[in-house]
N, C-alpha and C. Protein backbone atom coordinates (compact mmCIF):
# COMPACT_ATOMS: atom_id res chain seq x y z
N UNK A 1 12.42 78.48 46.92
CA UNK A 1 11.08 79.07 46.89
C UNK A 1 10.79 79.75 48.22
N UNK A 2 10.06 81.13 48.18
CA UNK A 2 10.10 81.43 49.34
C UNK A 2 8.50 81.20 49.91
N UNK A 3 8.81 80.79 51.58
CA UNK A 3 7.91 80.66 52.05
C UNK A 3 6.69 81.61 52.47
N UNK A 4 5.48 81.39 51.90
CA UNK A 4 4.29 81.59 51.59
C UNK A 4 3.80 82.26 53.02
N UNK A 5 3.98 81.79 54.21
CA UNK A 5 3.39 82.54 55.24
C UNK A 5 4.39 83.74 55.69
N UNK A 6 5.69 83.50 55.51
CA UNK A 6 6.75 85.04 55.38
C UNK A 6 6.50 85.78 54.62
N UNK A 7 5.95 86.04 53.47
CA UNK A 7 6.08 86.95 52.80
C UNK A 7 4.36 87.57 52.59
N UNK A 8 3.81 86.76 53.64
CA UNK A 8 2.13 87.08 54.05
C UNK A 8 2.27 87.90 55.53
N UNK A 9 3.17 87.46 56.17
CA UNK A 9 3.50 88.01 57.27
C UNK A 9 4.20 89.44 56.90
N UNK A 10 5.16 89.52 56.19
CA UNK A 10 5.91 90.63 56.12
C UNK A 10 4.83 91.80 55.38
N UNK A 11 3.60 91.24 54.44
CA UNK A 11 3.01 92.55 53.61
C UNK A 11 2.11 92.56 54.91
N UNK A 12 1.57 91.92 56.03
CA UNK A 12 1.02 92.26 57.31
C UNK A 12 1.93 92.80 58.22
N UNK A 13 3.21 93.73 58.10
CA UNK A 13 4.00 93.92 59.39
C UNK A 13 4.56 95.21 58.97
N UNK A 14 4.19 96.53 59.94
CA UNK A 14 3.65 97.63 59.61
C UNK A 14 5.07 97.75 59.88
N UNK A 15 5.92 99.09 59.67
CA UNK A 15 7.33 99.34 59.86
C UNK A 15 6.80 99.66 61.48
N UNK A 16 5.96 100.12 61.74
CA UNK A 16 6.16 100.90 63.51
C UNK A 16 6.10 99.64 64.48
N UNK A 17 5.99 98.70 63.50
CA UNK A 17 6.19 97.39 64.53
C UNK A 17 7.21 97.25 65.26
N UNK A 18 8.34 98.11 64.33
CA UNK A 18 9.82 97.53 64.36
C UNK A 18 10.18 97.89 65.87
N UNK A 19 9.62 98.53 66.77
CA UNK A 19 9.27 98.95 68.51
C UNK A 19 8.61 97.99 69.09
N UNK A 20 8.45 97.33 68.82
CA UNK A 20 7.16 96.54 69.50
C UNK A 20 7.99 95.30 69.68
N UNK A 21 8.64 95.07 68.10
CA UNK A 21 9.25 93.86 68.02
C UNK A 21 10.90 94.06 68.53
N UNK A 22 11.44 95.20 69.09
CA UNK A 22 12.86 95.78 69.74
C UNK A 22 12.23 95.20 71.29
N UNK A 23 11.27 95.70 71.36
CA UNK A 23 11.05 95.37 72.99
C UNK A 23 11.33 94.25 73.53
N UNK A 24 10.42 93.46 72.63
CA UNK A 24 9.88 91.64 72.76
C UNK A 24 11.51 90.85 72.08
N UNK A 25 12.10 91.53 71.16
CA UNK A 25 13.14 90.58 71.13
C UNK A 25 14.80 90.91 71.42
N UNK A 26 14.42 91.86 72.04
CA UNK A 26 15.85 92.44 72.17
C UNK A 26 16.74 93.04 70.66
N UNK A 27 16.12 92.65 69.50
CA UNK A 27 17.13 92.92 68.25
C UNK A 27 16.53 93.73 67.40
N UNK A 28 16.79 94.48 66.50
CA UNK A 28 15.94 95.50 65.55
C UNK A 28 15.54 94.18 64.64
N UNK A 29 14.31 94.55 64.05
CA UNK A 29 13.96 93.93 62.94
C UNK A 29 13.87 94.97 61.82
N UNK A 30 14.57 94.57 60.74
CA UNK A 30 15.09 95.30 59.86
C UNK A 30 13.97 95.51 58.73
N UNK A 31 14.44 96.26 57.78
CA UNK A 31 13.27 97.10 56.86
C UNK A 31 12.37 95.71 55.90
N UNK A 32 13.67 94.74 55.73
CA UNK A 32 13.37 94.04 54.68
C UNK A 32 12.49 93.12 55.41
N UNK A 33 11.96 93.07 56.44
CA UNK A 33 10.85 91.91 57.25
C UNK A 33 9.93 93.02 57.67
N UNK A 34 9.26 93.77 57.21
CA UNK A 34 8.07 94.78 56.93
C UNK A 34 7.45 95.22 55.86
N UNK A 35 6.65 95.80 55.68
CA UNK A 35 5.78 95.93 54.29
C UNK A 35 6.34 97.12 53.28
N UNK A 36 6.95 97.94 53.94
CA UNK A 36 7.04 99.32 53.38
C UNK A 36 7.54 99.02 51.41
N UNK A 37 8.66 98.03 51.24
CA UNK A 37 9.18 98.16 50.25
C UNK A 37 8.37 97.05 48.98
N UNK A 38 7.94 96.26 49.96
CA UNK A 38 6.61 95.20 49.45
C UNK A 38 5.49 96.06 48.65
N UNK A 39 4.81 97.47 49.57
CA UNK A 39 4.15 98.60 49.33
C UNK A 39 4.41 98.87 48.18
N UNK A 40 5.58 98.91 47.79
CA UNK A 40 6.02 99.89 46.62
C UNK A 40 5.88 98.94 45.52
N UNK A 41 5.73 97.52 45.30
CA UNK A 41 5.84 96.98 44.97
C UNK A 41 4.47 96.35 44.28
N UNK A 42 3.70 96.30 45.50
CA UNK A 42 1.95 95.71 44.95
C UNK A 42 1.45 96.97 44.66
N UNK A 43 1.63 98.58 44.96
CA UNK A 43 1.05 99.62 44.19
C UNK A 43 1.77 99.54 42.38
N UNK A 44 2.59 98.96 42.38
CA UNK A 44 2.95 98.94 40.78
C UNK A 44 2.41 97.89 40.28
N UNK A 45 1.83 96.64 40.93
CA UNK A 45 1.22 95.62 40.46
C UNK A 45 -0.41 96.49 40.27
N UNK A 46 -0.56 96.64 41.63
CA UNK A 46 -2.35 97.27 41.37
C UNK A 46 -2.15 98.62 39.85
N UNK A 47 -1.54 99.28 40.30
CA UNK A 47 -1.75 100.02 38.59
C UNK A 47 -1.46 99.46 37.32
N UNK A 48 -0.72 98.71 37.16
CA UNK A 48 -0.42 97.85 36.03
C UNK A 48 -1.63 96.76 35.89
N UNK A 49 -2.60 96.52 36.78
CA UNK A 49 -3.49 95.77 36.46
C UNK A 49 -4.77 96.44 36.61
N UNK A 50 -4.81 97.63 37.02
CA UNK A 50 -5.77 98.52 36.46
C UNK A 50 -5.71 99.29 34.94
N UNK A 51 -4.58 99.27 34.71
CA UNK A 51 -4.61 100.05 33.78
C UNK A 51 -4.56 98.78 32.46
N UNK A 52 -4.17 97.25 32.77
CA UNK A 52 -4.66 96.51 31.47
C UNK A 52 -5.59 96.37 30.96
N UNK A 53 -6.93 96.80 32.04
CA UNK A 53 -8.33 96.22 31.17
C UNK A 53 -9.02 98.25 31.42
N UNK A 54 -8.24 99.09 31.61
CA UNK A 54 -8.57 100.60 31.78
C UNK A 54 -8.32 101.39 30.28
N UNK A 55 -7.30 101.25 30.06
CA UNK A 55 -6.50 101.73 28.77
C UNK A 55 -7.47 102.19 27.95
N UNK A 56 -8.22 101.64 27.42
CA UNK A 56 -9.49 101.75 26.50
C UNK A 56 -10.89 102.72 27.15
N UNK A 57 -10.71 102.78 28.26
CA UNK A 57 -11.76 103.66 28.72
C UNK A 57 -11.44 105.18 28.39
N UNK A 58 -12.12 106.07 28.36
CA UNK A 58 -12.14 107.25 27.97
C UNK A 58 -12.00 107.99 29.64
N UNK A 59 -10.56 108.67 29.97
CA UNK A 59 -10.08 109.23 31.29
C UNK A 59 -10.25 108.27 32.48
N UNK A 60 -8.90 106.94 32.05
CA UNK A 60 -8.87 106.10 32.54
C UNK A 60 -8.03 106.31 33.99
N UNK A 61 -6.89 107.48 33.93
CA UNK A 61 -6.58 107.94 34.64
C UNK A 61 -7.25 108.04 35.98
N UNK A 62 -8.43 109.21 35.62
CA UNK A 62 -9.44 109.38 36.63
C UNK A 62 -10.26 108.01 37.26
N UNK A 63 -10.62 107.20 36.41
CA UNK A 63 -11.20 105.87 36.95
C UNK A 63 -10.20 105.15 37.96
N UNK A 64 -8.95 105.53 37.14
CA UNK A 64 -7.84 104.40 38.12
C UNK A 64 -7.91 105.08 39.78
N UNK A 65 -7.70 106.53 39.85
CA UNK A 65 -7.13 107.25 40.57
C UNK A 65 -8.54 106.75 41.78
N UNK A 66 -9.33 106.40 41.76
CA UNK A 66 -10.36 106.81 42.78
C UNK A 66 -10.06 104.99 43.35
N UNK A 67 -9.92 104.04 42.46
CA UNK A 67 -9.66 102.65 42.94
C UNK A 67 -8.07 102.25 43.60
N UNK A 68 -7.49 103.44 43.24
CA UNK A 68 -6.27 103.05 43.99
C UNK A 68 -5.62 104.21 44.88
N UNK A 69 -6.95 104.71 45.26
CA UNK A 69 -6.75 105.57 46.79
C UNK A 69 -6.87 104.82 48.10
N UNK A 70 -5.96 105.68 48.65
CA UNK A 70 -5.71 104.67 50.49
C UNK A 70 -7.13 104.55 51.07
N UNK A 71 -8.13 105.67 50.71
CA UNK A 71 -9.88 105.48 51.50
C UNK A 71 -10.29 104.52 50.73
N UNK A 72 -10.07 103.82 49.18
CA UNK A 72 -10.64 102.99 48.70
C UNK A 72 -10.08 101.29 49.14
N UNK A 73 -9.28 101.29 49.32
CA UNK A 73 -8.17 99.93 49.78
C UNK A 73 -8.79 99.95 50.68
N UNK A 74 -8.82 100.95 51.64
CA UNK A 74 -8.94 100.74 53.26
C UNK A 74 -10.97 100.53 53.62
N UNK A 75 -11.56 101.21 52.83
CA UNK A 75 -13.44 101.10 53.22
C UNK A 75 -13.54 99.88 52.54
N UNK A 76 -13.07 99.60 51.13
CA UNK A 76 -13.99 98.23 50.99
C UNK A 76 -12.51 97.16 50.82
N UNK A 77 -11.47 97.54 50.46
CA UNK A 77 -10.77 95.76 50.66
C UNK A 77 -10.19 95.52 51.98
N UNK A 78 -9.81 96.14 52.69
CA UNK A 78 -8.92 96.00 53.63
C UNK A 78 -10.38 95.34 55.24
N UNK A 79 -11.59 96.44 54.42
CA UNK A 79 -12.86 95.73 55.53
C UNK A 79 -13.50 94.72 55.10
N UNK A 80 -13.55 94.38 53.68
CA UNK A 80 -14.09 93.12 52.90
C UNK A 80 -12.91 91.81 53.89
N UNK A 81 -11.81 92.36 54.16
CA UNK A 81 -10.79 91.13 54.42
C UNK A 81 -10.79 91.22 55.74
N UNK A 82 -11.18 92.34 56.58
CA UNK A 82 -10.93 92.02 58.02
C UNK A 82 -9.59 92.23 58.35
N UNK A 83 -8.88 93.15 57.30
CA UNK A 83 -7.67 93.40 58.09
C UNK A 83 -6.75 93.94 59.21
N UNK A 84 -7.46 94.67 59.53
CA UNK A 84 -7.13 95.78 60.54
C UNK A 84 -6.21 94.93 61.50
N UNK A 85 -7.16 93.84 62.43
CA UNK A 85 -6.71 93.20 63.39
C UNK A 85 -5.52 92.56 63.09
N UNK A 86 -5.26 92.02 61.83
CA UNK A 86 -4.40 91.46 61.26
C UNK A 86 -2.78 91.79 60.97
N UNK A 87 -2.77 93.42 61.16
CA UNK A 87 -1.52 93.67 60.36
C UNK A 87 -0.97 94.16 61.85
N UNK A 88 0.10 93.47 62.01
CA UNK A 88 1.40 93.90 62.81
C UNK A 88 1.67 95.26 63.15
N UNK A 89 1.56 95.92 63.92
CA UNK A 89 2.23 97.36 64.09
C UNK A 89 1.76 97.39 65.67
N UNK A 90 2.63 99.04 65.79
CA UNK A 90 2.85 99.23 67.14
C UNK A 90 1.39 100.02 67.65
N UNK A 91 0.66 98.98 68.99
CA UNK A 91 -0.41 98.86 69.15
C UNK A 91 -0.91 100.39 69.78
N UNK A 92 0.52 100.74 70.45
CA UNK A 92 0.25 102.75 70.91
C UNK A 92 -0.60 103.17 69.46
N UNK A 93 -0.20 103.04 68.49
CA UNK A 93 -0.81 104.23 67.51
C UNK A 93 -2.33 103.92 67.60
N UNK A 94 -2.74 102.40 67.41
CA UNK A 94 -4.13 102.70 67.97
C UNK A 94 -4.72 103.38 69.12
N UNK A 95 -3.99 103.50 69.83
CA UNK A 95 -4.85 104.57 70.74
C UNK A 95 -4.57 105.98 70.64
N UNK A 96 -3.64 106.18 69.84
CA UNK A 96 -3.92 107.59 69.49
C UNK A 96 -4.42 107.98 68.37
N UNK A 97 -4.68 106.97 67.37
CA UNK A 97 -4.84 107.44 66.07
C UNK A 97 -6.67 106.69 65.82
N UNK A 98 -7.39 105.41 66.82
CA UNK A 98 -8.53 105.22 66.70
C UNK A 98 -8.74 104.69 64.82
N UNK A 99 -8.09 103.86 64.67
CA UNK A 99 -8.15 103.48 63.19
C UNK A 99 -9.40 102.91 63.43
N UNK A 100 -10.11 103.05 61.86
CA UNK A 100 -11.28 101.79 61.78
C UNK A 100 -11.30 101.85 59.90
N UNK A 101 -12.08 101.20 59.30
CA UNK A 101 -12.52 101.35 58.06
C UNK A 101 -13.09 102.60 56.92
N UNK A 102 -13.38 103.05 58.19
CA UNK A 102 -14.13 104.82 57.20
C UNK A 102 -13.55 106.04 58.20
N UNK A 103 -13.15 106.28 58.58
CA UNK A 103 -12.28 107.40 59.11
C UNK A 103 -11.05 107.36 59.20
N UNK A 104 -10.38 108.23 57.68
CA UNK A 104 -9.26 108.12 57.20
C UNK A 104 -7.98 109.38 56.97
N UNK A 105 -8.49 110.31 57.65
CA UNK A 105 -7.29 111.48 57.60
C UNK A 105 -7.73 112.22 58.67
N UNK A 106 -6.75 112.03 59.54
CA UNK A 106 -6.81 113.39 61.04
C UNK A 106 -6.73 115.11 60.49
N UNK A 107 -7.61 115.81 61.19
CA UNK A 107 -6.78 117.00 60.98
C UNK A 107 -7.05 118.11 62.01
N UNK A 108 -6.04 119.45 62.32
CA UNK A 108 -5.54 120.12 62.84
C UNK A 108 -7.20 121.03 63.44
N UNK A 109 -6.95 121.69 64.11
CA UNK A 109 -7.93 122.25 64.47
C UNK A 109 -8.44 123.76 63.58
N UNK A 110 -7.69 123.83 63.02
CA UNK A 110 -7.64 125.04 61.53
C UNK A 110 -8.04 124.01 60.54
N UNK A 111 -8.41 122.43 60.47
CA UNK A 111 -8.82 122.21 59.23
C UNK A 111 -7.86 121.15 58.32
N UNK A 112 -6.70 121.75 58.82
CA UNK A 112 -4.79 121.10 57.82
C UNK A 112 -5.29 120.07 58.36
N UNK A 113 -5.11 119.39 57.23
CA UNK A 113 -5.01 117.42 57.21
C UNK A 113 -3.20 117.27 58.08
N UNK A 114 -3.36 116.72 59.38
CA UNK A 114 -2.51 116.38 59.77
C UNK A 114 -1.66 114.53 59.85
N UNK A 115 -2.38 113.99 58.80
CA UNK A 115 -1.91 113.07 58.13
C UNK A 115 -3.38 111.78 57.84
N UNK A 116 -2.95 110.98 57.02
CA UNK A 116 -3.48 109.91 56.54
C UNK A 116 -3.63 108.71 57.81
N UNK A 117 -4.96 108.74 58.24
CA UNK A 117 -5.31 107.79 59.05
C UNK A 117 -5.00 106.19 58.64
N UNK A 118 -5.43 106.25 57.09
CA UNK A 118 -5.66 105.25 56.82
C UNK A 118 -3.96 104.13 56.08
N UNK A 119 -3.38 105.16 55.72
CA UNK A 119 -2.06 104.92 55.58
C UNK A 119 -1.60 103.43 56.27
N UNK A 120 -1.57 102.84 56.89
CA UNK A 120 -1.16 101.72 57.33
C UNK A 120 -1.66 100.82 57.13
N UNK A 121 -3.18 100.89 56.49
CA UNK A 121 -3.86 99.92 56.46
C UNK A 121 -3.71 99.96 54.67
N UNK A 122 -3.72 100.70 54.09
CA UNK A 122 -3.86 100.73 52.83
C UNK A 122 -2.04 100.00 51.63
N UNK A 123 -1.21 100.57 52.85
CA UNK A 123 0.28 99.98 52.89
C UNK A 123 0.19 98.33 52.88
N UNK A 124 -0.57 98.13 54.05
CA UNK A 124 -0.49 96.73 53.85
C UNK A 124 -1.57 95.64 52.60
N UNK A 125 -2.39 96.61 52.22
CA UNK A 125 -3.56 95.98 51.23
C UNK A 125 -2.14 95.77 50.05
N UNK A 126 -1.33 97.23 49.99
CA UNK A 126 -0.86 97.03 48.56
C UNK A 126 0.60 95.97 48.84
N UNK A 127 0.84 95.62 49.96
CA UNK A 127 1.59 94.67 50.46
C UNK A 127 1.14 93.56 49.64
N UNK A 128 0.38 93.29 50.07
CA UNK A 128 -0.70 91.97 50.01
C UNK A 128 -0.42 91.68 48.48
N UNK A 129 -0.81 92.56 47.44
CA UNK A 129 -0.46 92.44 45.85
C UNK A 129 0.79 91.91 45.58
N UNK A 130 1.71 92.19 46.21
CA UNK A 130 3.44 92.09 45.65
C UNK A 130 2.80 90.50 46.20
N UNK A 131 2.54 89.97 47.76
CA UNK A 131 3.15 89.20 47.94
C UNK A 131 2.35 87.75 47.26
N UNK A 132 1.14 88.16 46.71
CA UNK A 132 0.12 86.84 46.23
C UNK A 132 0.71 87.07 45.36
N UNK A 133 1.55 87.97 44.05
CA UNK A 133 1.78 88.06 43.04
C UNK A 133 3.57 87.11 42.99
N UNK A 134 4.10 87.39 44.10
CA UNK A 134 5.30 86.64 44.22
C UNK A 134 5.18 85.43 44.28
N UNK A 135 4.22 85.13 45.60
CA UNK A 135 3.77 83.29 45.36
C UNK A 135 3.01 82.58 44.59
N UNK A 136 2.24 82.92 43.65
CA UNK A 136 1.78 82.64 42.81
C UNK A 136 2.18 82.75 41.15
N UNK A 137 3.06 83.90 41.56
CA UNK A 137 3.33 84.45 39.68
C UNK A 137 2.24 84.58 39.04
N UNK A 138 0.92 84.55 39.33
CA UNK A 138 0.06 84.96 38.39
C UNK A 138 -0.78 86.01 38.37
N UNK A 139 -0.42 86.80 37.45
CA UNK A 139 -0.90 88.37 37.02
C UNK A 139 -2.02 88.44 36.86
N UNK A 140 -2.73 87.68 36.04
CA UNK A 140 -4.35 87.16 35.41
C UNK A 140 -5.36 87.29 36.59
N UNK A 141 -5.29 86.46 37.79
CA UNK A 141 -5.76 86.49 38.81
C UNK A 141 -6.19 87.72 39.43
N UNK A 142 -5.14 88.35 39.66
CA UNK A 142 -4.99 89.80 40.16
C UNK A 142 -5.94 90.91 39.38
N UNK A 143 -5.83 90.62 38.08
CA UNK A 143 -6.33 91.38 37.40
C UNK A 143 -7.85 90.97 37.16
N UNK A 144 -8.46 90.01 37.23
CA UNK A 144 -9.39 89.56 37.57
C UNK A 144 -10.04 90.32 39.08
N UNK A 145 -9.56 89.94 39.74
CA UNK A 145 -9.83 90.47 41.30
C UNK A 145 -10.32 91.75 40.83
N UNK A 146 -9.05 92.53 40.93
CA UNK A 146 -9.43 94.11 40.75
C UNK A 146 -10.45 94.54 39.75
N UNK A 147 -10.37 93.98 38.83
CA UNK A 147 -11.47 94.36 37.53
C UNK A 147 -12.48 94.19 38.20
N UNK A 148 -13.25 92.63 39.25
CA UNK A 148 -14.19 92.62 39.90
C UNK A 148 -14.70 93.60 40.87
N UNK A 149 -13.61 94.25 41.39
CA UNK A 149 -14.03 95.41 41.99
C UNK A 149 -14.78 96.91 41.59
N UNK A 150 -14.19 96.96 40.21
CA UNK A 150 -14.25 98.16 39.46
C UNK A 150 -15.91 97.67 38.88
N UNK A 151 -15.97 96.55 38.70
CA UNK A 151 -17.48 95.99 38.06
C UNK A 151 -18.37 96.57 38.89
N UNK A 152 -18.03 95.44 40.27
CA UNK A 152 -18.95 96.01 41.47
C UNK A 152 -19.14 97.62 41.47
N UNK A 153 -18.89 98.18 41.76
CA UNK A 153 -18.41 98.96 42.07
C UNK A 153 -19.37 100.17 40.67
N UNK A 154 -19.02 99.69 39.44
CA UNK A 154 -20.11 100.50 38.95
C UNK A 154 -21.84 99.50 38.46
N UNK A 155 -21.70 98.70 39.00
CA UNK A 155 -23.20 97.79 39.39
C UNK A 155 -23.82 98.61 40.36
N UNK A 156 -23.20 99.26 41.29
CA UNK A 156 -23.92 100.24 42.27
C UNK A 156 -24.31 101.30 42.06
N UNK A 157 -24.04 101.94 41.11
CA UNK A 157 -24.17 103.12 40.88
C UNK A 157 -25.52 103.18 39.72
């Protein structure tokens, strides 16, 4: 069985860590002790559990698409959880990149989006899915969660 705070640690451990953690330990830390492939992993969990209780909505597509954008992970789950401080990476990019919860794409002085602010933080939210979904095995939960969001979410409106 794998252990529960490794695989909480790894959907918290940004790949640009992998500098931070060369410095401090002398050895590369390799892809598979970072979030990136975890990423790929809880974004197929989050759509598969949006789309079980979505299916039936009329342009469910569009409903999904706005709950499983990097500004949506990153303004309300990633700040509902307090993650920021939390996830591992190389601490230079905060000072050049000024992350917070609602300011989420840099851009060029012509306007060009010169990348996704929020990208690291939203990597590790969908981290987070693979890895409660690995230690737990339970799908139901998850899908619960997220549905609660989508509730909220039109309770406000």
């Amino acid at each position: 069985k794998r252990n529960k705070s490794k695989l909480i640690r790894r959907a918290l451990t940004d790949r640009s860590y992998k500098d931070i953690y060369r410095k401090n330990n002398k050895e590369e830390l390799d892809d598979s002790s970072t979030n990136f492939n975890l990423a790929n992993f809880g974004d197929a969990i989050l759509k598969m559990c949006m789309m079980s209780f979505l299916f039936d909505e009329e342009q469910p597509s569009e409903i999904k698409k706005k709950f499983e954008s990097d500004a949506y992970l990153v303004s309300v789950i990633a700040k509902k959880y307090d993650l920021i401080p939390k996830i591992l990476k190389n601490d230079e990019i905060d000072m050049v990149m000024d992350y917070d919860y609602h300011t989420h794409n840099k851009y060029d002085m012509n306007g060009k989006l010169k990348g996704n602010k929020s990208k690291y933080i939203a990597t590790a939210v969908e981290a987070l899915f693979a890895a409660i979904f690995l230690e737990t095995n339970d799908l139901n939960s998850i899908i619960l969660f997220v549905q609660s969001w989508i509730e909220t979410d039109k309770n406000k409106q």
